[in-house]
C-alpha atoms as a PDB file:
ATOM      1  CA  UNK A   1       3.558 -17.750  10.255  1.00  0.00           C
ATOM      2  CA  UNK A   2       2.375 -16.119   6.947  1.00  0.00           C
ATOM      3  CA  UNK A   3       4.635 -12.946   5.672  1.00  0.00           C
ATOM      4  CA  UNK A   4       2.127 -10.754   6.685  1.00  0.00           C
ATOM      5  CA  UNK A   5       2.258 -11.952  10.022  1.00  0.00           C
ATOM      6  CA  UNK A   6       5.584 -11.498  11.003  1.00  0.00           C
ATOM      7  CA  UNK A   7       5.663  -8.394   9.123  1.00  0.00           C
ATOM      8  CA  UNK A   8       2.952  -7.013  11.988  1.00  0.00           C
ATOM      9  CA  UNK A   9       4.928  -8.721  14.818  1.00  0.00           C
ATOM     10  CA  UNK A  10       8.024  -7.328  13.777  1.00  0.00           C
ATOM     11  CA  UNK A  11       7.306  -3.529  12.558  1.00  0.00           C
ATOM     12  CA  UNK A  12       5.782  -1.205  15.526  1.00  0.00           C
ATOM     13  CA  UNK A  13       2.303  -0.497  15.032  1.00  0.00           C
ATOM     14  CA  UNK A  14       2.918   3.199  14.571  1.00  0.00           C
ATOM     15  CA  UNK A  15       4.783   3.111  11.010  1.00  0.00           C
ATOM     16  CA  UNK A  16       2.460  -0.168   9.390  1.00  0.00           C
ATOM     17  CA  UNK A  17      -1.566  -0.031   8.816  1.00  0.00           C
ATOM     18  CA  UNK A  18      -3.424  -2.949   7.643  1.00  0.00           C
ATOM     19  CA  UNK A  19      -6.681  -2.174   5.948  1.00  0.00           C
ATOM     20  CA  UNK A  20      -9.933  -4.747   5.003  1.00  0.00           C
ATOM     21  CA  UNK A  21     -10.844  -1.570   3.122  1.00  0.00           C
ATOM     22  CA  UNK A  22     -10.331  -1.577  -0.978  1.00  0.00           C
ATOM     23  CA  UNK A  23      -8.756   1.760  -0.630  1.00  0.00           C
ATOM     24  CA  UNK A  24      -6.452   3.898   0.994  1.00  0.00           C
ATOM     25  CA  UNK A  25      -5.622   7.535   0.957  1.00  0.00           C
ATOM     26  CA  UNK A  26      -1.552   8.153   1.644  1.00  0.00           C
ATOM     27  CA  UNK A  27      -0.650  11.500   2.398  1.00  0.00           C
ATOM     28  CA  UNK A  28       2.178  13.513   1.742  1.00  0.00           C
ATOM     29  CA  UNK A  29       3.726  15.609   4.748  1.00  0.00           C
ATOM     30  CA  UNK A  30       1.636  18.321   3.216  1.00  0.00           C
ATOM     31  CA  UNK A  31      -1.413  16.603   4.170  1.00  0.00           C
ATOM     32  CA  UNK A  32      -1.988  16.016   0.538  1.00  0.00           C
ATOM     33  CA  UNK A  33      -3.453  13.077   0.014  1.00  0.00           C
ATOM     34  CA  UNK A  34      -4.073  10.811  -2.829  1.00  0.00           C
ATOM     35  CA  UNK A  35      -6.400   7.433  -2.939  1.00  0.00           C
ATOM     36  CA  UNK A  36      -5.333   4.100  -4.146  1.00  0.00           C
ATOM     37  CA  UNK A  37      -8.491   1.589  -4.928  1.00  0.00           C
ATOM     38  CA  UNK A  38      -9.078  -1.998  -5.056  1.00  0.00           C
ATOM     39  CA  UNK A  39      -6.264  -2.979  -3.210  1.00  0.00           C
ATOM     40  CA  UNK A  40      -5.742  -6.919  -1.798  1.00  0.00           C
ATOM     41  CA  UNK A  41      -7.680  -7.696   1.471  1.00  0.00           C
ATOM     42  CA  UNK A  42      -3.892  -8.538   2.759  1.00  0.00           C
ATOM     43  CA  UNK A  43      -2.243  -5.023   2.004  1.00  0.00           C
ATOM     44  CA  UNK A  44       0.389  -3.797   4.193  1.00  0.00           C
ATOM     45  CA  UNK A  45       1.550   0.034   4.104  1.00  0.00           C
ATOM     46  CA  UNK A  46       4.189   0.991   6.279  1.00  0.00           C
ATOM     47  CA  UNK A  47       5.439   4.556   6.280  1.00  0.00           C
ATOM     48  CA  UNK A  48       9.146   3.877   5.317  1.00  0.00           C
ATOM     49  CA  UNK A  49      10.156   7.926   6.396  1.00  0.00           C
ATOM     50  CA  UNK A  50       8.740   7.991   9.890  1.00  0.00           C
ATOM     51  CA  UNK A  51      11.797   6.618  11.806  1.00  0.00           C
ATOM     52  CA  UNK A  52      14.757   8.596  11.933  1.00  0.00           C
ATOM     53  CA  UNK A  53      17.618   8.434   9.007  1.00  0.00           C
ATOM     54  CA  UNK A  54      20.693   6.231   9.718  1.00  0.00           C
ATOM     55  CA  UNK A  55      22.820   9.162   9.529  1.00  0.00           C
ATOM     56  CA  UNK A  56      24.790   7.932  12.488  1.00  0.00           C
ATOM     57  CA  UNK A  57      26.073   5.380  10.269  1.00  0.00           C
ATOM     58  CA  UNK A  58      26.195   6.623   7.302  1.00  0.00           C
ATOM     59  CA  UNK A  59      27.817   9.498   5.800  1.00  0.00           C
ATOM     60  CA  UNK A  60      24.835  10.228   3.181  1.00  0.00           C
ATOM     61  CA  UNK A  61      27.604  11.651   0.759  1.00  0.00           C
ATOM     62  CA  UNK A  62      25.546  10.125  -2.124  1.00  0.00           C
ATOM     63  CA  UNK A  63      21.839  10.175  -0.716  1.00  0.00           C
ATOM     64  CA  UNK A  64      22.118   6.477   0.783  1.00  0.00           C
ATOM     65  CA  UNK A  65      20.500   8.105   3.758  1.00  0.00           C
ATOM     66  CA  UNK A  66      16.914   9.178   1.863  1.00  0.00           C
ATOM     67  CA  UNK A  67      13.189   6.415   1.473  1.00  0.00           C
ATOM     68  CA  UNK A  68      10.631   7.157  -0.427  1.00  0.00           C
ATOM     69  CA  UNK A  69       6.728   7.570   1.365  1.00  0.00           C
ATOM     70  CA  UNK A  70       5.737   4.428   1.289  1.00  0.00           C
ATOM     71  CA  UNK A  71       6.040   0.671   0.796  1.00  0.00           C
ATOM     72  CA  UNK A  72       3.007  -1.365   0.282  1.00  0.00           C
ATOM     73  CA  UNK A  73       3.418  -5.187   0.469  1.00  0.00           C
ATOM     74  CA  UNK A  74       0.806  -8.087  -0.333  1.00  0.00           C
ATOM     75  CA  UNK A  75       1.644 -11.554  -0.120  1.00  0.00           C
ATOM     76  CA  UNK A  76      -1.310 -12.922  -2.116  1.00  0.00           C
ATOM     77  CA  UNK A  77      -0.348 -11.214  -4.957  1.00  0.00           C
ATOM     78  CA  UNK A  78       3.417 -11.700  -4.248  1.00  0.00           C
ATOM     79  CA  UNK A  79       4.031  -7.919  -4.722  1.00  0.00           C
ATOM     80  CA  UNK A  80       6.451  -4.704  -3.152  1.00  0.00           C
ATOM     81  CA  UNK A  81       5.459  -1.369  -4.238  1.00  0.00           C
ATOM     82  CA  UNK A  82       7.657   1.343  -3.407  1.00  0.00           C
ATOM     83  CA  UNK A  83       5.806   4.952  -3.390  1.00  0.00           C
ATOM     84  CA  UNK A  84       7.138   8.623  -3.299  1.00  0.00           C
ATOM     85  CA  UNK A  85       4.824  11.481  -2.820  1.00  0.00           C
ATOM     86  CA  UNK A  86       5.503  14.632  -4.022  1.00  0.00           C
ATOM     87  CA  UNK A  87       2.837  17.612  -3.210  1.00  0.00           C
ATOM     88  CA  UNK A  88       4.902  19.875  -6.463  1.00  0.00           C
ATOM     89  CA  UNK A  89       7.258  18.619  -9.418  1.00  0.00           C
ATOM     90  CA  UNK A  90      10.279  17.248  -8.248  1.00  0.00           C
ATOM     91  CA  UNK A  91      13.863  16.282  -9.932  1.00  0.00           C
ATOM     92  CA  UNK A  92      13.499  12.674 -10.903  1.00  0.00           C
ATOM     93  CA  UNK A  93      17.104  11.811  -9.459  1.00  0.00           C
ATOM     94  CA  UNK A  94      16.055  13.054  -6.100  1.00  0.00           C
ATOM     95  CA  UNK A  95      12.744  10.620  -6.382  1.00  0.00           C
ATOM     96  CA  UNK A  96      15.252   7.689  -7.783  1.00  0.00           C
ATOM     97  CA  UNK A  97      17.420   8.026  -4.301  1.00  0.00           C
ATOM     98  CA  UNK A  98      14.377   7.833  -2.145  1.00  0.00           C
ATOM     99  CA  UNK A  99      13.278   4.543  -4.108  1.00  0.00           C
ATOM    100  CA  UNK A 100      16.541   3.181  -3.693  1.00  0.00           C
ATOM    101  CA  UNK A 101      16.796   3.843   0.070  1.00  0.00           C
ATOM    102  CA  UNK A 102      13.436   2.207   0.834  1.00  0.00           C
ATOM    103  CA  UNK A 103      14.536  -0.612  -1.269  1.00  0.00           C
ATOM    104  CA  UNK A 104      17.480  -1.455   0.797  1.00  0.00           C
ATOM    105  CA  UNK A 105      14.798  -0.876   4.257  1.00  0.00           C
ATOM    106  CA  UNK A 106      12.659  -3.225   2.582  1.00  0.00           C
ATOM    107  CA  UNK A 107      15.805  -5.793   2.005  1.00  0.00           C
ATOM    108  CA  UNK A 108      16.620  -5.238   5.749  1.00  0.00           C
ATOM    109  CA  UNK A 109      13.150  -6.394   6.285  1.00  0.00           C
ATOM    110  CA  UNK A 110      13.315  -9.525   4.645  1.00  0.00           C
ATOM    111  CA  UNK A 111      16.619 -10.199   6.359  1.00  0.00           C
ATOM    112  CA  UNK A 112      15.416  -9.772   9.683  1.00  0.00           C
ATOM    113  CA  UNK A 113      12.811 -11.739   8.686  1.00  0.00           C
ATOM    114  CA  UNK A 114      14.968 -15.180   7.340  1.00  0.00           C
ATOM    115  CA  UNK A 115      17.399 -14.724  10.735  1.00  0.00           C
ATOM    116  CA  UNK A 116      15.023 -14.050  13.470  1.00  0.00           C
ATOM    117  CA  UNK A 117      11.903 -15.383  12.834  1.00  0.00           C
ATOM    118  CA  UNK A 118      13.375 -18.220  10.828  1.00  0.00           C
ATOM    119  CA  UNK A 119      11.833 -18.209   8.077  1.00  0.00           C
ATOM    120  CA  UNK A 120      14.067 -18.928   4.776  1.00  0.00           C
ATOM    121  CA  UNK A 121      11.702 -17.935   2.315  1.00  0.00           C
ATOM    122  CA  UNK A 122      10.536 -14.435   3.943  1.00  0.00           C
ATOM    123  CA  UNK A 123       9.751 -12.142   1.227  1.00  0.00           C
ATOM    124  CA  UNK A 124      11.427 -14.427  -1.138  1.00  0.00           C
ATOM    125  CA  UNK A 125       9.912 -14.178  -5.260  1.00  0.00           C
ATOM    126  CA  UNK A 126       7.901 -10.850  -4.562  1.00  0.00           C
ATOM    127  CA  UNK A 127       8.055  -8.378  -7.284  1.00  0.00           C
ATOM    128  CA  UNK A 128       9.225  -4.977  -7.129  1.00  0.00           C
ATOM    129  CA  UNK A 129       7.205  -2.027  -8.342  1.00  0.00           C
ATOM    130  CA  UNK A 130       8.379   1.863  -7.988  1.00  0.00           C
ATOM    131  CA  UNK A 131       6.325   4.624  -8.334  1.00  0.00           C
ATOM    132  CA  UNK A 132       6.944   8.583  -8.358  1.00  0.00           C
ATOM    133  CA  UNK A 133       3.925  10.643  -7.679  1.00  0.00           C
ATOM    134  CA  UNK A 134       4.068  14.139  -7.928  1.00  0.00           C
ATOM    135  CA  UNK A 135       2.345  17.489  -8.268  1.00  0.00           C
ATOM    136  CA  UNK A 136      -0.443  16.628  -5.627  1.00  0.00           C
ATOM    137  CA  UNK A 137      -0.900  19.913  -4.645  1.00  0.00           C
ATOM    138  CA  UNK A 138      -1.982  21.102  -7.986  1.00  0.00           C
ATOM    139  CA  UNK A 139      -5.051  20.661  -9.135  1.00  0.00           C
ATOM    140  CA  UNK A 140      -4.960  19.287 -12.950  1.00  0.00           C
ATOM    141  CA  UNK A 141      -5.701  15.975 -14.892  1.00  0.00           C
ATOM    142  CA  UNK A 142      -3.890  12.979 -13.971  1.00  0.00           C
ATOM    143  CA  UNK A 143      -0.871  12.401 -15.880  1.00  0.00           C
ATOM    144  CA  UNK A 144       0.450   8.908 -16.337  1.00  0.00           C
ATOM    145  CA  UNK A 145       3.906   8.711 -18.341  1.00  0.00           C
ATOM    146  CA  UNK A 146       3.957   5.369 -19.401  1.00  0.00           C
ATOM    147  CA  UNK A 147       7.593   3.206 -19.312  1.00  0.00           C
ATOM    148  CA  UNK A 148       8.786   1.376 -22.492  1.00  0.00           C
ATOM    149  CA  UNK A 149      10.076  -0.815 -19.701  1.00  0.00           C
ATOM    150  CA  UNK A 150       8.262  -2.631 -16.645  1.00  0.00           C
ATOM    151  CA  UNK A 151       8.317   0.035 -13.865  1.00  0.00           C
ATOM    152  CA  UNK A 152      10.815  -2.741 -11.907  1.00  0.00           C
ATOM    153  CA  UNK A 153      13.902  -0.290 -10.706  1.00  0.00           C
ATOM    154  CA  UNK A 154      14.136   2.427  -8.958  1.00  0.00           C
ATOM    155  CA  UNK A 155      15.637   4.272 -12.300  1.00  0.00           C
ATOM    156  CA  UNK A 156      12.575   3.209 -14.258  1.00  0.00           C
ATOM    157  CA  UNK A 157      10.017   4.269 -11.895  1.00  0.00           C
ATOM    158  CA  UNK A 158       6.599   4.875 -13.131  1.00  0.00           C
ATOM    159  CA  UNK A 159       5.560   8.370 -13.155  1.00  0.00           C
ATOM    160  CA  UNK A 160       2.188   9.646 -12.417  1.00  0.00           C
ATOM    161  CA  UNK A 161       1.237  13.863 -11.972  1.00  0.00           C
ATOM    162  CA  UNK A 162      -1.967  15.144 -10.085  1.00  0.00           C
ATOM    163  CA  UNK A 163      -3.160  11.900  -9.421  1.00  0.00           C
ATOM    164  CA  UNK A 164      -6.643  11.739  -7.446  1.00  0.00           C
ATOM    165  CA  UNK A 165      -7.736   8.573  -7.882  1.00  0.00           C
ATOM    166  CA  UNK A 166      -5.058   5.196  -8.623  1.00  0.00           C
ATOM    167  CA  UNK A 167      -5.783   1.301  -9.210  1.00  0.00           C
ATOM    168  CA  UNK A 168      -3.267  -1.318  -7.464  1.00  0.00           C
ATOM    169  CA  UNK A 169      -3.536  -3.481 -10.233  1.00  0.00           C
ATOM    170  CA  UNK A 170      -2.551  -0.884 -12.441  1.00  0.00           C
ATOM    171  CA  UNK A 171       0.736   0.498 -10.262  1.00  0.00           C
ATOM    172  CA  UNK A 172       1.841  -3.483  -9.690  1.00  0.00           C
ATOM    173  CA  UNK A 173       1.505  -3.974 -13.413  1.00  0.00           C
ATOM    174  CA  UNK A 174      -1.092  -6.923 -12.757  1.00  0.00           C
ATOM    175  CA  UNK A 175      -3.669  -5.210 -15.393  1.00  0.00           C
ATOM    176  CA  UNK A 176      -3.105  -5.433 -18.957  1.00  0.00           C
ATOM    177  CA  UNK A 177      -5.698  -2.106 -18.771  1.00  0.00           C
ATOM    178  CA  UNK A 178      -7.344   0.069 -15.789  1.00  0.00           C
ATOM    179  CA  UNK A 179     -10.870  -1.046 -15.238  1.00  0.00           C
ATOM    180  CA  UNK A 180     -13.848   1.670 -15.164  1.00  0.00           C
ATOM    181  CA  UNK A 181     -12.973   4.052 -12.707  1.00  0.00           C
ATOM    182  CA  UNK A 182     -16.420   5.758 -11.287  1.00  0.00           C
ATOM    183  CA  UNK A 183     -18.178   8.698 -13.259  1.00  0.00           C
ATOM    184  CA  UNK A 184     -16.209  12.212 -11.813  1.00  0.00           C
ATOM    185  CA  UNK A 185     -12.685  10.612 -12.049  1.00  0.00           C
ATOM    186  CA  UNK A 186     -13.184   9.700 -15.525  1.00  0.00           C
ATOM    187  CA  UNK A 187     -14.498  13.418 -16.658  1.00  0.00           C
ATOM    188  CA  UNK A 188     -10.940  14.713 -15.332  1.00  0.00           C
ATOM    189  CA  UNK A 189      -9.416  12.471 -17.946  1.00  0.00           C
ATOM    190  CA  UNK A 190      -8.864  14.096 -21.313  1.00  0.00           C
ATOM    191  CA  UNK A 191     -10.464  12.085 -24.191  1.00  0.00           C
ATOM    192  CA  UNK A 192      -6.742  11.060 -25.456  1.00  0.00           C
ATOM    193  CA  UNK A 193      -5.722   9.595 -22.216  1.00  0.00           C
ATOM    194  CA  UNK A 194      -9.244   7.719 -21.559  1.00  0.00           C
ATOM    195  CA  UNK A 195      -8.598   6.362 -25.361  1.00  0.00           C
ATOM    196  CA  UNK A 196      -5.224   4.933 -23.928  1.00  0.00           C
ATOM    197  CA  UNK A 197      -6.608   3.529 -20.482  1.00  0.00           C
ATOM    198  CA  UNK A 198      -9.565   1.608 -22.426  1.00  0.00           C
ATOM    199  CA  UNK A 199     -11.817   3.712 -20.052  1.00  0.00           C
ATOM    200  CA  UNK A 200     -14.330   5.206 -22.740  1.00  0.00           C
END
């Protein structure tokens, strides 16, 4: 069995879509919604917040309890990325603790994966991407803050504001620069930002 597969036979159907679509809109509890395009044909998103908290077990004295939104796994490209939605601005440390927390459910994954389905290499040599996405409530341009560092820990997530319209290859860090988004995303882009996207 391929990753993806036991991924689907393992996770209920409920909390994991898989999509021959290039895009996807994830929404934040708000029903705000924001679109990610040109995604692989093998994407899996699985809502990392829609089972309950292990607060049975834990005492959440240090926010070990929170997950981000999202995690979005594709084995041909051999990538995790690990998404929290935000409709307003939000503290970065509180965004950092989700990250973490769906890191460790994604570890648990690949655990489950290597003991019960018996496969060693499960989730083995993926890379990790996090991503912070806030302000989708407010209507404004998109606002990507760019990392000196590759967006590869929770505390250097990349941080994007009033997004409407986001490229995978551009949150996994598999572009070297975003390719032409269509006509009406690009006028929301000020002339600065579409200078440092190569998009003019």
């Amino acid at each position: 069995m391929t990753d993806s597969d036991i991924l689907l036979d393992m996770l209920h159907k409920e909390i994991t879509t898989s999509t021959n679509d290039s895009k996807i809109k994830l929404k934040e509890e708000n029903s705000y919604a924001v679109t990610i395009a040109d995604l692989p044909s093998d994407a899996i998103i699985i809502k990392t917040d829609s089972f309950p908290a292990p607060l049975g077990c834990f005492q959440n004295t240090r926010g070990e309890c929170k997950r981000a939104d999202y995690i979005l796994i594709s084995e041909t490209k051999k990538v995790i990325l690990f998404i929290e939605l935000k409709g307003n601005k939000e503290d970065g440390s509180t965004i950092i603790k989700q990250l973490k927390g769906a890191l460790c459910v994604a570890a648990y994954f690949r655990e489950i994966g290597k003991q019960f389905w018996d496969k060693k290499d499960f989730l083995d040599g993926y890379k990790n991407r996090f991503i912070g996405i806030t302000e989708i409530s407010i209507s404004k341009r998109t606002s990507i803050v760019k990392q000196e560092k590759l967006h590869d820990s929770p505390q250097k997530f990349l941080k994007i504001s009033s997004p409407r319209y986001l490229i995978f290859g551009q949150l996994a860090a598999l572009l070297s620069t975003t390719p032409t988004l269509p006509r009406k995303v690009r006028k929301r882009l000020t002339s600065r930002q579409a200078l440092r996207h190569n998009l003019t």
